[in-house]
N, C-alpha and C. Protein backbone atom coordinates (compact mmCIF):
# COMPACT_ATOMS: atom_id res chain seq x y z
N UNK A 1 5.71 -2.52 23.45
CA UNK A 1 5.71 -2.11 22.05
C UNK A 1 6.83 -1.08 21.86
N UNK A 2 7.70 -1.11 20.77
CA UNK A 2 8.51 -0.50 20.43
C UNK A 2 7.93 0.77 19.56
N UNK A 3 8.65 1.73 20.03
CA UNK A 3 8.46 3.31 19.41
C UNK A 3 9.04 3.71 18.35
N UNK A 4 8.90 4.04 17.22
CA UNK A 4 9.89 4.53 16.20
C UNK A 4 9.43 5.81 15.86
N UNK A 5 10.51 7.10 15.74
CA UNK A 5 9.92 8.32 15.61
C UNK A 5 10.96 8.39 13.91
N UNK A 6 9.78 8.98 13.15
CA UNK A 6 10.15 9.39 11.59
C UNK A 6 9.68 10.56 11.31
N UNK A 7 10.85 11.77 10.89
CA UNK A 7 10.71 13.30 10.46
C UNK A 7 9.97 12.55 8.55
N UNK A 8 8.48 13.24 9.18
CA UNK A 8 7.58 12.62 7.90
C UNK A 8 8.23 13.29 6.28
N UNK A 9 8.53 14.50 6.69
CA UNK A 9 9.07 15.02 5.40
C UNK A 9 10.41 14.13 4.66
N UNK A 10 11.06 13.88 5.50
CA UNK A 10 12.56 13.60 5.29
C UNK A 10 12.23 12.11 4.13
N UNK A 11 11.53 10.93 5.67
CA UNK A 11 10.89 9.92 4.67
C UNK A 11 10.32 9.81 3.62
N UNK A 12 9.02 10.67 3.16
CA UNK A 12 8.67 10.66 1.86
C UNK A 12 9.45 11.54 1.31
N UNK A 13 9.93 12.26 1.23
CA UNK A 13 11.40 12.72 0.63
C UNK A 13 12.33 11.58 0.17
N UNK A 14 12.64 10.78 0.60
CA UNK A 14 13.27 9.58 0.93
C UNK A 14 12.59 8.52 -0.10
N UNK A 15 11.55 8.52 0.44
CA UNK A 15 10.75 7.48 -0.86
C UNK A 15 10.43 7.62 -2.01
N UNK A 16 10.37 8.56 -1.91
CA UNK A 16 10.21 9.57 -3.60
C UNK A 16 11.71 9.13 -4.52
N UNK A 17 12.30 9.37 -3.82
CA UNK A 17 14.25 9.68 -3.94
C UNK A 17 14.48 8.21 -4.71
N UNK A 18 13.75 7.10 -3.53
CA UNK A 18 14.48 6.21 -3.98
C UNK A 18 13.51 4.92 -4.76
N UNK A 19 11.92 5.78 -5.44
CA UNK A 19 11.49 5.06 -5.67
C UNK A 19 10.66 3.62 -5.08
N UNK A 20 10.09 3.99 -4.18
CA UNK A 20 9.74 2.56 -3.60
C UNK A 20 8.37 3.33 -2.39
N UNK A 21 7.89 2.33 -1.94
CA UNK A 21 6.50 2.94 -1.43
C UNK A 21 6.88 3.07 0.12
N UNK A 22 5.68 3.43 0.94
CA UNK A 22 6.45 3.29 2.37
C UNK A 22 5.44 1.92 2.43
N UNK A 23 5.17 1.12 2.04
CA UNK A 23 4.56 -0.52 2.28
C UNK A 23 5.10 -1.10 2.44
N UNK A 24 6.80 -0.99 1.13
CA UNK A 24 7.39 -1.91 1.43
C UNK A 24 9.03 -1.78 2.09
N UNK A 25 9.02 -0.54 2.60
CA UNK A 25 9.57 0.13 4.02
C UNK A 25 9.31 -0.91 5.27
N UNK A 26 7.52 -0.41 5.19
CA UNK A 26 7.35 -1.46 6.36
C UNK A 26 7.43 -2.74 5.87
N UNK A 27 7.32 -3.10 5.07
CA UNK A 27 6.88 -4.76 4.85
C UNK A 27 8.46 -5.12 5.75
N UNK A 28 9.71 -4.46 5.29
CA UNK A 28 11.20 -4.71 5.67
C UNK A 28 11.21 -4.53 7.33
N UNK A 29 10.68 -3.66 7.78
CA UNK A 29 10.62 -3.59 9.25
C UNK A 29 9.71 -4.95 10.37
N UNK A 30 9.13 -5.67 9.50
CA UNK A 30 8.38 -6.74 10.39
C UNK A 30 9.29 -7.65 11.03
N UNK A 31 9.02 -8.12 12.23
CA UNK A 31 10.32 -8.77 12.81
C UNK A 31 9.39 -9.65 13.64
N UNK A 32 8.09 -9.67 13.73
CA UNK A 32 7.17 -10.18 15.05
C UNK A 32 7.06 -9.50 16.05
N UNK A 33 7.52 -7.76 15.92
CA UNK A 33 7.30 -7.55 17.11
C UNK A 33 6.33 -5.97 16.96
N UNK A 34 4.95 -5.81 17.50
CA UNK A 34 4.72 -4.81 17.27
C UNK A 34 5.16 -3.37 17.47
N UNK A 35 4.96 -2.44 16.64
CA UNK A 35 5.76 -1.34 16.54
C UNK A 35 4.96 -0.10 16.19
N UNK A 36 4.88 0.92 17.21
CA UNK A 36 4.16 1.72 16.67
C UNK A 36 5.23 3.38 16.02
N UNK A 37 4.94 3.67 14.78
CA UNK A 37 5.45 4.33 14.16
C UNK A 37 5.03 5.93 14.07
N UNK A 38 5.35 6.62 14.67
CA UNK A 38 5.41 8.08 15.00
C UNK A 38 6.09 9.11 14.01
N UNK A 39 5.30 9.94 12.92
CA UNK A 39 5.52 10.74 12.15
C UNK A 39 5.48 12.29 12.74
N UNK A 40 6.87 12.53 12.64
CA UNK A 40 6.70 14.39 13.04
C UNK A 40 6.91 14.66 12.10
N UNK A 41 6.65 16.46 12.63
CA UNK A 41 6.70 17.56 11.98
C UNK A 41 7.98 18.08 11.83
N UNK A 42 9.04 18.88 11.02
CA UNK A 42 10.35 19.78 11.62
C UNK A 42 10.08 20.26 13.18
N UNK A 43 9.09 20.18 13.58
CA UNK A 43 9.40 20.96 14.93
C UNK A 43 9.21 20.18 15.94
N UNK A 44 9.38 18.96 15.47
CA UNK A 44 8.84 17.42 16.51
C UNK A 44 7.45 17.10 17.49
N UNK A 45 6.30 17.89 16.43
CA UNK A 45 4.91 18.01 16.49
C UNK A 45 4.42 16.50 15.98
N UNK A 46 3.75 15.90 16.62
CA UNK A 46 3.38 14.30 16.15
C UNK A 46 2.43 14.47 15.01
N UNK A 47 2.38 14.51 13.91
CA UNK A 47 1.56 14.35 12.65
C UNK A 47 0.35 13.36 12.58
N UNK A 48 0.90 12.27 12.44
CA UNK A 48 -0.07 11.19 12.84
C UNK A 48 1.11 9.45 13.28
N UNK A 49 0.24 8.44 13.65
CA UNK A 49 0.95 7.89 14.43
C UNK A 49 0.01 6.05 13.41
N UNK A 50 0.99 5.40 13.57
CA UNK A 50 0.74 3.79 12.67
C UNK A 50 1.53 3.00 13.42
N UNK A 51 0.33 2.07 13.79
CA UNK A 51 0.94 0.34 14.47
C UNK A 51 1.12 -0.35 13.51
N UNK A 52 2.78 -0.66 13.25
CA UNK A 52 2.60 -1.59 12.33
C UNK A 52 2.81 -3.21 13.71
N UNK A 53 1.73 -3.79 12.18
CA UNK A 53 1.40 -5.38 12.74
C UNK A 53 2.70 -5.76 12.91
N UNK A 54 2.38 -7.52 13.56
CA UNK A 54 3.53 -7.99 13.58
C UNK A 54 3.80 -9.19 12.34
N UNK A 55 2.48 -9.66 11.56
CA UNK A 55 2.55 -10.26 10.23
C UNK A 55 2.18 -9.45 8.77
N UNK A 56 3.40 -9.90 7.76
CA UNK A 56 3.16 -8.87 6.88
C UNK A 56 1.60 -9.59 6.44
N UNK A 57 0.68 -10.25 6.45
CA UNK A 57 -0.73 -10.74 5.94
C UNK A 57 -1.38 -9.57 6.82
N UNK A 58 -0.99 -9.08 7.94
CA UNK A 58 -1.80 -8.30 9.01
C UNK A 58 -1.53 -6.41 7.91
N UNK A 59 0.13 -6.74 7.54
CA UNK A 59 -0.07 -5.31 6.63
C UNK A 59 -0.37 -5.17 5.45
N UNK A 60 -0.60 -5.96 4.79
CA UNK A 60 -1.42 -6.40 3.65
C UNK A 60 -2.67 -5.82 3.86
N UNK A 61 -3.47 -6.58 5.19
CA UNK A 61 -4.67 -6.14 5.19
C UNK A 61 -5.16 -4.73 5.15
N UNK A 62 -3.74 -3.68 6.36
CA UNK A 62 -3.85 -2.43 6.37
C UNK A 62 -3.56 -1.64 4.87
N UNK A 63 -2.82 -2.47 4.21
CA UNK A 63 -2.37 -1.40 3.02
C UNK A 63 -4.30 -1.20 2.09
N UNK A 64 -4.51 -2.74 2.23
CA UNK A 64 -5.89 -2.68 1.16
C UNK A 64 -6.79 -1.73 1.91
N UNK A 65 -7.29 -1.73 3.47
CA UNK A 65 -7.86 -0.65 3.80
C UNK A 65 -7.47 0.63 3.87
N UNK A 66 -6.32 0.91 4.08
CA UNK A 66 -5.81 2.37 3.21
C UNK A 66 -5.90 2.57 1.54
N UNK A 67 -6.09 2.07 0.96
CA UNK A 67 -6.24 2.32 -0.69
C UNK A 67 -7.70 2.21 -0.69
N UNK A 68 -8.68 1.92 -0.13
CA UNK A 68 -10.08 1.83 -0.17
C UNK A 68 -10.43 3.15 0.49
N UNK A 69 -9.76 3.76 2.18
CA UNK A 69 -10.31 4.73 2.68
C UNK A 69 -9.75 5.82 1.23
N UNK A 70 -8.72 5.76 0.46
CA UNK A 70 -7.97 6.73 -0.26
C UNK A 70 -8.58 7.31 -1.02
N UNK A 71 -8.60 5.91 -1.84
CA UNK A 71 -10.03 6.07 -3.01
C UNK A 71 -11.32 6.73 -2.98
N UNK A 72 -11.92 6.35 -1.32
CA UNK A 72 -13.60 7.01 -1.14
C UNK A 72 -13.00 8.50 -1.08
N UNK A 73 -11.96 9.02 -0.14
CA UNK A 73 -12.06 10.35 -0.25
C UNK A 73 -11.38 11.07 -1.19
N UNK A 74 -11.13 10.39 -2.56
CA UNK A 74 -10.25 11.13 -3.43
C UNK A 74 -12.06 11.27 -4.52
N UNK A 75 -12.61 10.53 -4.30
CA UNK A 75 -13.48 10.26 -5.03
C UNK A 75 -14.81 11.57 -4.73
N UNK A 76 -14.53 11.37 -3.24
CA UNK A 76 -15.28 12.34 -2.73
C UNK A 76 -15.27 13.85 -2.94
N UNK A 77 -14.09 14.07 -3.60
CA UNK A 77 -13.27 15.43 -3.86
C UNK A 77 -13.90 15.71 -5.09
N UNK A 78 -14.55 14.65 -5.73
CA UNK A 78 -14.74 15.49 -7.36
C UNK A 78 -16.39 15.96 -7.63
């Protein structure tokens, strides 16, 4: 499995900038080969860490269970 390390600020900095989500970031990164995606900190502290699949139907599935976990705990907040 291939490693990719992303300064998390810079990226959503980045996505913000240029308008577009990080879904379809990854959707562009699928190649068939799995990849696990490594978010630091400025001080190259691991934040949190995402396998992306190797079919975009496989990140499809992850995006809908991330907008469902999102929802319960945004929901949970009020």
């Amino acid at each position: 499995m291939k490693n990719i390390q992303i300064r998390a600020t810079a990226f959503f900095d980045l996505l913000k900038n240029a308008d577009t989500s990080m879904w379809e970031i990854f959707s562009q990164m699928i190649d068939g080969e799995e990849k696990e995606i490594i978010f630091l900190d400025n001080e190259d502290k691991v934040l949190f860490n995402y396998i992306l699949p190797k079919t975009l139907e496989q990140l499809n599935s992850d995006r809908e269970k991330f907008a469902a976990e999102y929802a319960d705990k945004l929901s949970g907040m009020n």
